[in-house]
Protein backbone atom coordinates (compact mmCIF):
# COMPACT_ATOMS: atom_id res chain seq x y z
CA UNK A 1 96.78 100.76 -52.67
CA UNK A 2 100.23 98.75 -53.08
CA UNK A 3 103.29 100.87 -54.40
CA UNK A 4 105.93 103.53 -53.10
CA UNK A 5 107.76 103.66 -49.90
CA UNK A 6 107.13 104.20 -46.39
CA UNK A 7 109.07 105.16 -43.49
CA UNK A 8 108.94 103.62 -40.52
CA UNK A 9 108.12 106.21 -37.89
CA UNK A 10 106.92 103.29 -34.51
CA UNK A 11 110.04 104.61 -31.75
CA UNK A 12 110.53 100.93 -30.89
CA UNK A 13 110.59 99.48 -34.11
CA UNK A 14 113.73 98.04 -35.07
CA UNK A 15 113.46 99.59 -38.60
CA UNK A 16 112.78 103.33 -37.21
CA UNK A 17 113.65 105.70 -39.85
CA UNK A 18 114.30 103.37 -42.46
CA UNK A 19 112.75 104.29 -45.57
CA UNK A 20 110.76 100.89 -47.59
CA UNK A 21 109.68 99.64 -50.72
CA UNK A 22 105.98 98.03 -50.37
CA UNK A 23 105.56 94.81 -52.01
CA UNK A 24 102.04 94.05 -50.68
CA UNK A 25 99.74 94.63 -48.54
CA UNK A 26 96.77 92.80 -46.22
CA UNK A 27 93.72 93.91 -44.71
CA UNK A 28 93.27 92.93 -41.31
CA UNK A 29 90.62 93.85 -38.68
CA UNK A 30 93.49 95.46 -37.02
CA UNK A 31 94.49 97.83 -39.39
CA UNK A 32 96.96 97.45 -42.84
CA UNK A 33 99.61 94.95 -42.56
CA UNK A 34 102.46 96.32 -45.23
CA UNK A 35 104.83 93.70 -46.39
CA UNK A 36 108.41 95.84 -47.80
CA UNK A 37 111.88 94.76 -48.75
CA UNK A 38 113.79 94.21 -46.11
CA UNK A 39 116.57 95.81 -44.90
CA UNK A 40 119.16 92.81 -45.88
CA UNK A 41 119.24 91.97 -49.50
CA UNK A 42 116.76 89.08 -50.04
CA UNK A 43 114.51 89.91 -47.10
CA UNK A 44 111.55 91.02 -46.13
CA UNK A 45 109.66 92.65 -43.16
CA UNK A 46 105.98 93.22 -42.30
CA UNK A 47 105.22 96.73 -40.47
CA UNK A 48 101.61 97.62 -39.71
CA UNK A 49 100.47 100.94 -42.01
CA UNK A 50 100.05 102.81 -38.51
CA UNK A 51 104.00 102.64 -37.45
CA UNK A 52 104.68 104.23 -40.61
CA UNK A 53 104.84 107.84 -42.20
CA UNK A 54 101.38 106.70 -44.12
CA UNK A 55 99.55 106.22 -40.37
CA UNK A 56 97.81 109.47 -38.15
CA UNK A 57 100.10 112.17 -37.05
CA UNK A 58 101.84 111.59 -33.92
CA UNK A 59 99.30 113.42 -30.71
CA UNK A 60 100.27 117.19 -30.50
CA UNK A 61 101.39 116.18 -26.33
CA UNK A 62 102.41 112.83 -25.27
CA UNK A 63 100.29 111.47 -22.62
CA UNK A 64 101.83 112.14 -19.62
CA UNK A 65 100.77 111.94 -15.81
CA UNK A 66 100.68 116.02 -16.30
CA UNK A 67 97.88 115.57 -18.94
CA UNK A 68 96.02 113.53 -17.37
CA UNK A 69 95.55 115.76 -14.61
CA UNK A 70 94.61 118.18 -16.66
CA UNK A 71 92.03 115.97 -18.41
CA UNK A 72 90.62 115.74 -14.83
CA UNK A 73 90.09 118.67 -13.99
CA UNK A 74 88.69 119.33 -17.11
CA UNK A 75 85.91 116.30 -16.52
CA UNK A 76 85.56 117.60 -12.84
CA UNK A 77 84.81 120.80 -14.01
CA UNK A 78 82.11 119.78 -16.61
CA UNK A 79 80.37 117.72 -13.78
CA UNK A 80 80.01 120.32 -12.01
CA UNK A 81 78.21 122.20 -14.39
């Protein structure tokens, strides 16, 4: 589907909050390469589908060292029985 806007949700892309009007877009065994107007008049900028508000939800819990503990002994547990 090509039309509307997204916003760019990725935390480390340079466009972060930025709201974008899709030109096109490309199918790629990676995912959905969006192509938008650009930030500077005359420009444009390619942001994959997933670092935008049209991607999954962000996780409910970052992954954290914490977590993964937890994930453990969760695993261990199942072993176990």
């Amino acid at each position: 589907m090509v039309s509307g806007w997204v916003i760019v949700t990725h935390p480390f892309h340079r466009y972060r909050g930025e709201r974008l009007r899709v030109l096109f877009e490309w199918r790629l065994a990676s995912g959905v390469l969006l192509v938008c107007e650009g930030v500077e008049p005359g420009s444009t900028v390619s942001v994959l589908e997933a670092a935008t508000d049209r991607g999954c939800a962000p996780a409910e819990r970052p992954l954290t060292l914490e977590l993964l503990v937890e994930v453990c002994a969760v695993v261990a547990a199942l072993k176990r029985s």
